[in-house]
PDB file of N, CA and C in Angstrom:
ATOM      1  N   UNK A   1      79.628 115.983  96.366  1.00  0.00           N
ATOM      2  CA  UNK A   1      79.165 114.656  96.675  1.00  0.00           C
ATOM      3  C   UNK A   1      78.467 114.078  95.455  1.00  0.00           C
ATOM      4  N   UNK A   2      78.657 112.657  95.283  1.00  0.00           N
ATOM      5  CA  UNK A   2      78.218 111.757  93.666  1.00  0.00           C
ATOM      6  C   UNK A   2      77.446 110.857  94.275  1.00  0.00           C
ATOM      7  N   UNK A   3      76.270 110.835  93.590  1.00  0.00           N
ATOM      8  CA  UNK A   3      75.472 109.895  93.971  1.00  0.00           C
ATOM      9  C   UNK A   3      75.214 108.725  92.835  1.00  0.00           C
ATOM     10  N   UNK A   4      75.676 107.416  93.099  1.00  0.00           N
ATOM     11  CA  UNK A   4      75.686 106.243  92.338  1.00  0.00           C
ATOM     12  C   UNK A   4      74.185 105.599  92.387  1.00  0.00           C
ATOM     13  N   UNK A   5      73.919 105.462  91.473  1.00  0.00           N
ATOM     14  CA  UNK A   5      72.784 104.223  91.509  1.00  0.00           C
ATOM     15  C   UNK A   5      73.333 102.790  91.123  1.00  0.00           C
ATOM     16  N   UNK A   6      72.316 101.946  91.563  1.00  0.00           N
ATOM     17  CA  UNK A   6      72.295 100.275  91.970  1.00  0.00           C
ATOM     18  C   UNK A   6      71.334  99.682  91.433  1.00  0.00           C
ATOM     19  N   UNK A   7      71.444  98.755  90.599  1.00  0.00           N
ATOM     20  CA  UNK A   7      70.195  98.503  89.935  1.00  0.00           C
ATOM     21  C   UNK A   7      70.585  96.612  90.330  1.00  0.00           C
ATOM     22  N   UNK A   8      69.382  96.169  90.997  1.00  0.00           N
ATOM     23  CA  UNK A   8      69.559  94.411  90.686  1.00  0.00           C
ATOM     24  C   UNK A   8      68.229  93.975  90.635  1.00  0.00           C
ATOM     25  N   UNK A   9      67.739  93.128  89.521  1.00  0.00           N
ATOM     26  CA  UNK A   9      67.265  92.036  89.365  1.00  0.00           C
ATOM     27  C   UNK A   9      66.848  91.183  88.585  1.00  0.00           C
ATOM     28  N   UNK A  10      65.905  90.029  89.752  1.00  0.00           N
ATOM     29  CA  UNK A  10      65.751  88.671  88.505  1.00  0.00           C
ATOM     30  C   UNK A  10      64.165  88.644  87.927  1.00  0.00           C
ATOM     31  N   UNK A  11      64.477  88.107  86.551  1.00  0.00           N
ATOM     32  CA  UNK A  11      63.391  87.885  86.104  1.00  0.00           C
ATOM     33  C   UNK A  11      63.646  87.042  84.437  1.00  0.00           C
ATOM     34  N   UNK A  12      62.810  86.636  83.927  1.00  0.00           N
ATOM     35  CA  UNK A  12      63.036  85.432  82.646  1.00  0.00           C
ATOM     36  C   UNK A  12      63.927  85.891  82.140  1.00  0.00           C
ATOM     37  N   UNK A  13      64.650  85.086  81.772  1.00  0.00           N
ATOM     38  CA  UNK A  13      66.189  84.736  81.172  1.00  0.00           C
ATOM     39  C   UNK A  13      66.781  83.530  81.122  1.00  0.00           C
ATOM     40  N   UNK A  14      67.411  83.267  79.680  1.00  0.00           N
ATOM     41  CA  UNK A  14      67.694  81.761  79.336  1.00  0.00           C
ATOM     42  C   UNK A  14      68.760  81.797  80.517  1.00  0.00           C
ATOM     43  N   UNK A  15      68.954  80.801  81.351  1.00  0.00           N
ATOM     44  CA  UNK A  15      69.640  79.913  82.224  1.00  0.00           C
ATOM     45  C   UNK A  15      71.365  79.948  81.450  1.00  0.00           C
ATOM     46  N   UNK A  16      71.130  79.460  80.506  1.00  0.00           N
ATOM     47  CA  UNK A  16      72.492  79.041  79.502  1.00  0.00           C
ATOM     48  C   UNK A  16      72.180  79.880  78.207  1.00  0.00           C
ATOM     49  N   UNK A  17      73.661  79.820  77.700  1.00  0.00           N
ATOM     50  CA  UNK A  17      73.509  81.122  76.978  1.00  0.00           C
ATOM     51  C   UNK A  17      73.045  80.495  75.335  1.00  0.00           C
ATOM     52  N   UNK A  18      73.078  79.441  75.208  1.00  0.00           N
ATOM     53  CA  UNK A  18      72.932  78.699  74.514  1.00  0.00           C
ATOM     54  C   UNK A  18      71.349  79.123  73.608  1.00  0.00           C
ATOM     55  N   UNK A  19      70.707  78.978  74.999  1.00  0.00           N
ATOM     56  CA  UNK A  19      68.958  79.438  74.426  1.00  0.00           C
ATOM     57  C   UNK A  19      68.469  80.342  73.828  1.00  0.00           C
ATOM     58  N   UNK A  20      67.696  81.016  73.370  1.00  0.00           N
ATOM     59  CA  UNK A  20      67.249  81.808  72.950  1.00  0.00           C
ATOM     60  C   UNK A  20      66.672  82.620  73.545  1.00  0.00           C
ATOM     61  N   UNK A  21      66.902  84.120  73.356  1.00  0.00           N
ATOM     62  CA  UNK A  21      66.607  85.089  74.295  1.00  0.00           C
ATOM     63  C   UNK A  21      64.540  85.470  74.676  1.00  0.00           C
ATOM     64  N   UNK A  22      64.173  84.927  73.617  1.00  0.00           N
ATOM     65  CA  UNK A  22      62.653  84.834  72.949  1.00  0.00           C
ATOM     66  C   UNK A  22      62.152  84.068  72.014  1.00  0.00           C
ATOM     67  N   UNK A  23      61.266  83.828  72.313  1.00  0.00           N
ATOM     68  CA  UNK A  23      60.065  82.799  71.610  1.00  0.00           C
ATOM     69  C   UNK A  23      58.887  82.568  71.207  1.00  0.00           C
ATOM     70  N   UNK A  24      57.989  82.446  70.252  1.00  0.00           N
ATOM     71  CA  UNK A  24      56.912  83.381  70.082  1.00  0.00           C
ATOM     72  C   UNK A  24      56.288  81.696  70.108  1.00  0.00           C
ATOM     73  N   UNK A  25      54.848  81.055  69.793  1.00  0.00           N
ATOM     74  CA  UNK A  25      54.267  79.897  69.476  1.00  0.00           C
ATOM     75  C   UNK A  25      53.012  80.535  68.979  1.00  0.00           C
ATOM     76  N   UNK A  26      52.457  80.105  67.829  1.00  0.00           N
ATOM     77  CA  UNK A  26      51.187  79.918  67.248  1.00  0.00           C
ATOM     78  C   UNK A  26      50.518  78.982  67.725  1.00  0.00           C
ATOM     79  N   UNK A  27      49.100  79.443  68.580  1.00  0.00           N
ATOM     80  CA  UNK A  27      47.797  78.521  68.673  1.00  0.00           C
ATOM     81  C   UNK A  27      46.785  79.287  68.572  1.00  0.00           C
ATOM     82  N   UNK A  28      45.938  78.172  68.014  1.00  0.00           N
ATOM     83  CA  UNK A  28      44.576  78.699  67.291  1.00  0.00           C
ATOM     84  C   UNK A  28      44.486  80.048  67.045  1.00  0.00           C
ATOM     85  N   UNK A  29      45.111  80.850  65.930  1.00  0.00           N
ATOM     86  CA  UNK A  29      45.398  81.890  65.179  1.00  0.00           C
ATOM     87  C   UNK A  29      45.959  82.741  66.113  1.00  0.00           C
ATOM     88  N   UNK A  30      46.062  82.573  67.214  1.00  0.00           N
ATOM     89  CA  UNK A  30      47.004  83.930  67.914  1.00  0.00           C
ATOM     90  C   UNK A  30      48.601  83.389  67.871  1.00  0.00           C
ATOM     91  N   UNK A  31      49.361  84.595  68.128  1.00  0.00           N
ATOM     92  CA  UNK A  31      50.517  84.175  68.306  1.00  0.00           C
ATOM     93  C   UNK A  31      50.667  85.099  69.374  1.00  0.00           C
ATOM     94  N   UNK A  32      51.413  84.016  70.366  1.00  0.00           N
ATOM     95  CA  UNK A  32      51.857  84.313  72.246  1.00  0.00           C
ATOM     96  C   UNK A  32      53.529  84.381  72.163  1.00  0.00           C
ATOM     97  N   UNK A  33      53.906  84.786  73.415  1.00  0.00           N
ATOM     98  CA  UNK A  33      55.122  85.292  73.938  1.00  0.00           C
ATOM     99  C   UNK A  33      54.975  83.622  74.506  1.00  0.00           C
ATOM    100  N   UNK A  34      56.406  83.165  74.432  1.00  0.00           N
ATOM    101  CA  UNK A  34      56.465  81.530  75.270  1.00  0.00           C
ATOM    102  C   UNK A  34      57.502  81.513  75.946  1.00  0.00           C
ATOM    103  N   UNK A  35      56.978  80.528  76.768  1.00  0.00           N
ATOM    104  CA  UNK A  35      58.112  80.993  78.079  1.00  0.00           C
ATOM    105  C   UNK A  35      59.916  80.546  77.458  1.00  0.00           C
ATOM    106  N   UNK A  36      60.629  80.709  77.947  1.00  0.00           N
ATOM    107  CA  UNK A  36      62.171  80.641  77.799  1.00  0.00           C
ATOM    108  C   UNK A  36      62.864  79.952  78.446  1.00  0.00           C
ATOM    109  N   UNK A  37      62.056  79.467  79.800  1.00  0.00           N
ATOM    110  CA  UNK A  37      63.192  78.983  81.114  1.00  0.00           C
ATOM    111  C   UNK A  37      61.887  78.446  82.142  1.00  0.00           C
ATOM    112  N   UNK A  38      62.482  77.354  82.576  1.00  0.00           N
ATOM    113  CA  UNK A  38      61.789  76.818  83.582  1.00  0.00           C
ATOM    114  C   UNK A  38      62.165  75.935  84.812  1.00  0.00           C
ATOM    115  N   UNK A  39      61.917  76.168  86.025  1.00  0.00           N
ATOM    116  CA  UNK A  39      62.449  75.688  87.058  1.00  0.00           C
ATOM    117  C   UNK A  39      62.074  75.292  88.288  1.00  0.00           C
ATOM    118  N   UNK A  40      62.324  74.815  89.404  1.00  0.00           N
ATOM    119  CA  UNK A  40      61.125  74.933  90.406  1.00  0.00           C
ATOM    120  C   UNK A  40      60.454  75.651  91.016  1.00  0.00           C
ATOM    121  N   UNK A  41      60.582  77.112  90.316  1.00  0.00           N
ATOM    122  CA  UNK A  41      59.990  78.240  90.592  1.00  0.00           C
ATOM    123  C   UNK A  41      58.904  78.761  89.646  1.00  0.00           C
ATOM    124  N   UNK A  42      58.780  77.829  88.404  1.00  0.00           N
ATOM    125  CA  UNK A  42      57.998  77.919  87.376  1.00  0.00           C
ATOM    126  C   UNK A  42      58.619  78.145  86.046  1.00  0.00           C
ATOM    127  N   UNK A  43      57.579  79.054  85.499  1.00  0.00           N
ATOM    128  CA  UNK A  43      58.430  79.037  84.129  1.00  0.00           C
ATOM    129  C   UNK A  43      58.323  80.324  83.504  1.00  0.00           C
ATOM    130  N   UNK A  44      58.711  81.328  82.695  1.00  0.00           N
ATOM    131  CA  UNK A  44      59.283  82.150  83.024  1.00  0.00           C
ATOM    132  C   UNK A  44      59.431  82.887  80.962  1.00  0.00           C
ATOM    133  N   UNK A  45      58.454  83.892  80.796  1.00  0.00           N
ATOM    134  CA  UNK A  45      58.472  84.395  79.493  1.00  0.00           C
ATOM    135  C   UNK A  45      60.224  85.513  79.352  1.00  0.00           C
ATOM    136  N   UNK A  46      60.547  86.010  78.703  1.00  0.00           N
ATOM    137  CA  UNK A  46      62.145  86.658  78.480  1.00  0.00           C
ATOM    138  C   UNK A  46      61.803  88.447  79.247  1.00  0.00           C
ATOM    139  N   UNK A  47      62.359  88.688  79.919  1.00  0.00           N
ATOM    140  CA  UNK A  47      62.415  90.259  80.457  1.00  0.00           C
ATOM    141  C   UNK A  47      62.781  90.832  79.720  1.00  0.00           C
ATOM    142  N   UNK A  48      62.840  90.855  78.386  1.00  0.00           N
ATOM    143  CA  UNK A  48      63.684  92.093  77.322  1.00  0.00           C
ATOM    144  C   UNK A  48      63.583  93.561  77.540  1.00  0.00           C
ATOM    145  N   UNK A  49      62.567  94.372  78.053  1.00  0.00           N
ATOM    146  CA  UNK A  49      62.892  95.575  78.414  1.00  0.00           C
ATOM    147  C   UNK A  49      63.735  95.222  80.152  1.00  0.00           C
ATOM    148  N   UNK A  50      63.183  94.667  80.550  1.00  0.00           N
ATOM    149  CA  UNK A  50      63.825  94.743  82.050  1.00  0.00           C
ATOM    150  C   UNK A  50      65.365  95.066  81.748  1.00  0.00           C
ATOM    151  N   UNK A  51      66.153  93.960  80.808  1.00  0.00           N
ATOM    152  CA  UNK A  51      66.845  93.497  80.773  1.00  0.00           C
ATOM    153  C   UNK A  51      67.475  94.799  80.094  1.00  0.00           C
ATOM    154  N   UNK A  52      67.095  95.674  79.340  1.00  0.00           N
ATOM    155  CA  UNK A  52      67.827  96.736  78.846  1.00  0.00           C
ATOM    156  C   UNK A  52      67.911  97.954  79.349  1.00  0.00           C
ATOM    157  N   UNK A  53      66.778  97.873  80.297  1.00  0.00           N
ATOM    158  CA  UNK A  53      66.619  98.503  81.880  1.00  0.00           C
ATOM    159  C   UNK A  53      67.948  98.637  82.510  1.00  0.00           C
ATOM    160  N   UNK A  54      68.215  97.373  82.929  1.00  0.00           N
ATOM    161  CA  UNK A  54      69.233  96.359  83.553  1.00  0.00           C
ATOM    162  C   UNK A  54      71.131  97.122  83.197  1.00  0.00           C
ATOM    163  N   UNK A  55      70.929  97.221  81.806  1.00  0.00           N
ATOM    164  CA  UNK A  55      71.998  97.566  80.818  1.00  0.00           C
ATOM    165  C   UNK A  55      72.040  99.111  80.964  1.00  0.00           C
ATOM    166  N   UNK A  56      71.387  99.779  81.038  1.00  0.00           N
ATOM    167  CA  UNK A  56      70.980 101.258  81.473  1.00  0.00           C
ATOM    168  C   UNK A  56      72.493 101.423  82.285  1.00  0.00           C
ATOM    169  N   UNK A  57      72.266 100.792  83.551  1.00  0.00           N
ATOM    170  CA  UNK A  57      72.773 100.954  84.206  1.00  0.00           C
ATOM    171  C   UNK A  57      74.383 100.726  84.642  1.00  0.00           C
ATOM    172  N   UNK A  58      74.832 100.071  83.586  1.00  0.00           N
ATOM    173  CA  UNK A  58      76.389  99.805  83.212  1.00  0.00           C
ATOM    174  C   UNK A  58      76.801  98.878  84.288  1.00  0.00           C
ATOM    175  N   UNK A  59      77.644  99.294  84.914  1.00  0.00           N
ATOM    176  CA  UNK A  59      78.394  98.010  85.465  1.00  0.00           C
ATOM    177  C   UNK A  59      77.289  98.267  86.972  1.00  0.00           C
ATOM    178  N   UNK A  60      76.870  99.135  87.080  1.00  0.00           N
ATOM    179  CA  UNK A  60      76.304  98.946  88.624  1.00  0.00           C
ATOM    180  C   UNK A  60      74.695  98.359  88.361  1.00  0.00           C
ATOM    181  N   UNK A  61      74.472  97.870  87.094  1.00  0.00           N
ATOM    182  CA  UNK A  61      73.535  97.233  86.911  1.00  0.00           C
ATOM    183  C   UNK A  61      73.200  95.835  86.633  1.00  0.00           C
ATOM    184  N   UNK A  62      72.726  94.738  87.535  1.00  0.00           N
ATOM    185  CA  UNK A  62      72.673  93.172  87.684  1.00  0.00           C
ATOM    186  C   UNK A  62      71.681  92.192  87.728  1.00  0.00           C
ATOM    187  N   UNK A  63      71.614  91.166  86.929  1.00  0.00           N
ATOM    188  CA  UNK A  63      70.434  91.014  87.053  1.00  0.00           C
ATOM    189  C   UNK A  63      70.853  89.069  86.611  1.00  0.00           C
ATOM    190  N   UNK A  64      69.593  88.608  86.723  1.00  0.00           N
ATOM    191  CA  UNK A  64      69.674  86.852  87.303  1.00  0.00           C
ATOM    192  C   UNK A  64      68.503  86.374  86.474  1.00  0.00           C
ATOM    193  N   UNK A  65      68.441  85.361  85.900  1.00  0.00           N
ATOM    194  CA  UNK A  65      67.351  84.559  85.776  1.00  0.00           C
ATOM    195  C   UNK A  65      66.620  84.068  86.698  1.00  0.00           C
ATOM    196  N   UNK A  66      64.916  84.231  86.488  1.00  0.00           N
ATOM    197  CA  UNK A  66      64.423  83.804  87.404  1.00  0.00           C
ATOM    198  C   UNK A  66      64.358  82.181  87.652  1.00  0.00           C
ATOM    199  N   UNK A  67      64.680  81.351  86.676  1.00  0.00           N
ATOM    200  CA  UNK A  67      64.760  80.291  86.469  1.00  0.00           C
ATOM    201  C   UNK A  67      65.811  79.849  86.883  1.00  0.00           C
ATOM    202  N   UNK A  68      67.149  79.963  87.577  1.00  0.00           N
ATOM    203  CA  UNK A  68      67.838  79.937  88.927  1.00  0.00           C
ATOM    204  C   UNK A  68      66.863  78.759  90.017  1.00  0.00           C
ATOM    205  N   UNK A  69      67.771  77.715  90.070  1.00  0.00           N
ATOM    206  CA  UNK A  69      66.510  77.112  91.245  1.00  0.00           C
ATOM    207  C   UNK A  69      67.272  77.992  92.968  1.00  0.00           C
ATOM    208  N   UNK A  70      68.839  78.785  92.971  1.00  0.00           N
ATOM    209  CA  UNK A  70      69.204  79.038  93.584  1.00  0.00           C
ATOM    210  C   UNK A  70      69.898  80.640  93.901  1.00  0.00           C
ATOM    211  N   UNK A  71      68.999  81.446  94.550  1.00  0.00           N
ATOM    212  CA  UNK A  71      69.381  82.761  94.234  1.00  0.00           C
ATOM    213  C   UNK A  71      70.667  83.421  94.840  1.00  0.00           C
ATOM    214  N   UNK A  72      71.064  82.818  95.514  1.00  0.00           N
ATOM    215  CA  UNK A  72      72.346  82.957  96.695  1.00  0.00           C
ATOM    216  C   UNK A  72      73.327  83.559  95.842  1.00  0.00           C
ATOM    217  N   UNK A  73      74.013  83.084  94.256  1.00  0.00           N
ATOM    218  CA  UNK A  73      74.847  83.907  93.958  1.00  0.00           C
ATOM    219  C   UNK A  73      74.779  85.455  93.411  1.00  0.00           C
ATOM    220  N   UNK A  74      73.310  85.611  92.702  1.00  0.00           N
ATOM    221  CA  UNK A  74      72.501  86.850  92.545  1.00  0.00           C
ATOM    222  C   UNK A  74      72.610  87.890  93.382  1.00  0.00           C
ATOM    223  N   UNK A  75      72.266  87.323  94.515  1.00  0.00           N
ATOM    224  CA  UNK A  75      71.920  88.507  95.962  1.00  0.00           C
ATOM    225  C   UNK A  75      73.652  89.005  96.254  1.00  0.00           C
ATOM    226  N   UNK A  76      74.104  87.521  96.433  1.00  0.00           N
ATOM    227  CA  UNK A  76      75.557  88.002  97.007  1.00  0.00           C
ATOM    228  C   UNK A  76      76.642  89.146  96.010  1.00  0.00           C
ATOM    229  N   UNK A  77      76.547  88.987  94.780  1.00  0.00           N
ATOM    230  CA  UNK A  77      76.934  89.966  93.871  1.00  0.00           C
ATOM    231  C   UNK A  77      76.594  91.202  93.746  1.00  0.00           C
ATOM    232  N   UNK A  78      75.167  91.330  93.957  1.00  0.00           N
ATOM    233  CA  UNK A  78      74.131  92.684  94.505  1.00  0.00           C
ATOM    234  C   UNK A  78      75.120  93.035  95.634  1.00  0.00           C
ATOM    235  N   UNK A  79      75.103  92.324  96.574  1.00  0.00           N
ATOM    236  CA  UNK A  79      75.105  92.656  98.044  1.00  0.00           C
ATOM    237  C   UNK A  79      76.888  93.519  97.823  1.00  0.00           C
ATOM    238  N   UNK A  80      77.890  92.651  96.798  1.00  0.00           N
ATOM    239  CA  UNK A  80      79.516  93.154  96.719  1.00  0.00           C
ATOM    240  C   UNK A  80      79.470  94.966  96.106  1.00  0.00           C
ATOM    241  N   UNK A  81      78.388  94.985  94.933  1.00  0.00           N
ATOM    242  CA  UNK A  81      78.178  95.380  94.635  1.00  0.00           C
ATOM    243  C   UNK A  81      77.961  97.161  95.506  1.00  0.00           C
ATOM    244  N   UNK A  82      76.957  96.567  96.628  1.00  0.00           N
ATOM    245  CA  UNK A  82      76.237  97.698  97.084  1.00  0.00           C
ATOM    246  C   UNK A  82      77.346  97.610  98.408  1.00  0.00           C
ATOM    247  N   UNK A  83      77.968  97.318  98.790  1.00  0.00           N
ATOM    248  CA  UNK A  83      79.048  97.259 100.132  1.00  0.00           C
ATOM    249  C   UNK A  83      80.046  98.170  99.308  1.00  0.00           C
ATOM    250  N   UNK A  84      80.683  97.569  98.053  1.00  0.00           N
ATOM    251  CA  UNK A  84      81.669  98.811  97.532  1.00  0.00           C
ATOM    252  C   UNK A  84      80.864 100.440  97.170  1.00  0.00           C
ATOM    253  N   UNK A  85      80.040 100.495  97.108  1.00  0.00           N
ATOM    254  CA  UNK A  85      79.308 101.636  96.788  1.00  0.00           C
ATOM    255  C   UNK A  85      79.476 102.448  98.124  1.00  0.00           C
ATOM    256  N   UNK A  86      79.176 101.441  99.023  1.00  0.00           N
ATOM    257  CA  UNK A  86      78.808 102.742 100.584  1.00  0.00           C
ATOM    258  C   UNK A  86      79.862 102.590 101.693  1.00  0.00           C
ATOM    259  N   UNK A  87      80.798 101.536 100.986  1.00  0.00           N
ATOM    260  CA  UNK A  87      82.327 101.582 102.213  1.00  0.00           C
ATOM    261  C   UNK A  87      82.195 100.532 103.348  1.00  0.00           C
ATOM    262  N   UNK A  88      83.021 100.920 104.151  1.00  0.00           N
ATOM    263  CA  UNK A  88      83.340 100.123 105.026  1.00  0.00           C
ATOM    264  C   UNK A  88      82.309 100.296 106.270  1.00  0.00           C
TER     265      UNK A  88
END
């Protein structure tokens, strides 16, 4: 017997691929992590370990921006995901 793991989720990530994965800003001599993505859920610094976390896990591993104003296609891909894993 093989036991598969399942890995899903969301958290900061550019929306479009266009953006930049990270962003740093200088104020008053510090330099901060800045957010990447923003939506009506807020706004949202980059998951870079999550995200390689995420990659760990090869194809059974999935994951979403939290900046998504709509999570429905996220879950449902999880959900194809974890239905082929455990059958009918």
């Amino acid at each position: 017997m093989s036991c598969a793991s399942l890995f899903g989720s969301c958290f900061g990530w550019p929306v479009d691929e266009i953006a930049p994965q990270y962003r740093y800003v200088s104020e008053r001599n510090t330099i901060d992590y800045a957010p990447i993505c923003q939506s009506a859920n807020g706004t949202a610094t980059a998951g870079l370990r999550l995200e390689r976390f995420v990659e760990a896990f090869g194809a059974n591993g999935s994951f979403a921006s939290i900046c998504h104003d709509d999570f429905r296609p996220a879950l449902q891909r999880i959900g194809q995901r974890l239905g082929g894993m455990v059958g009918p």
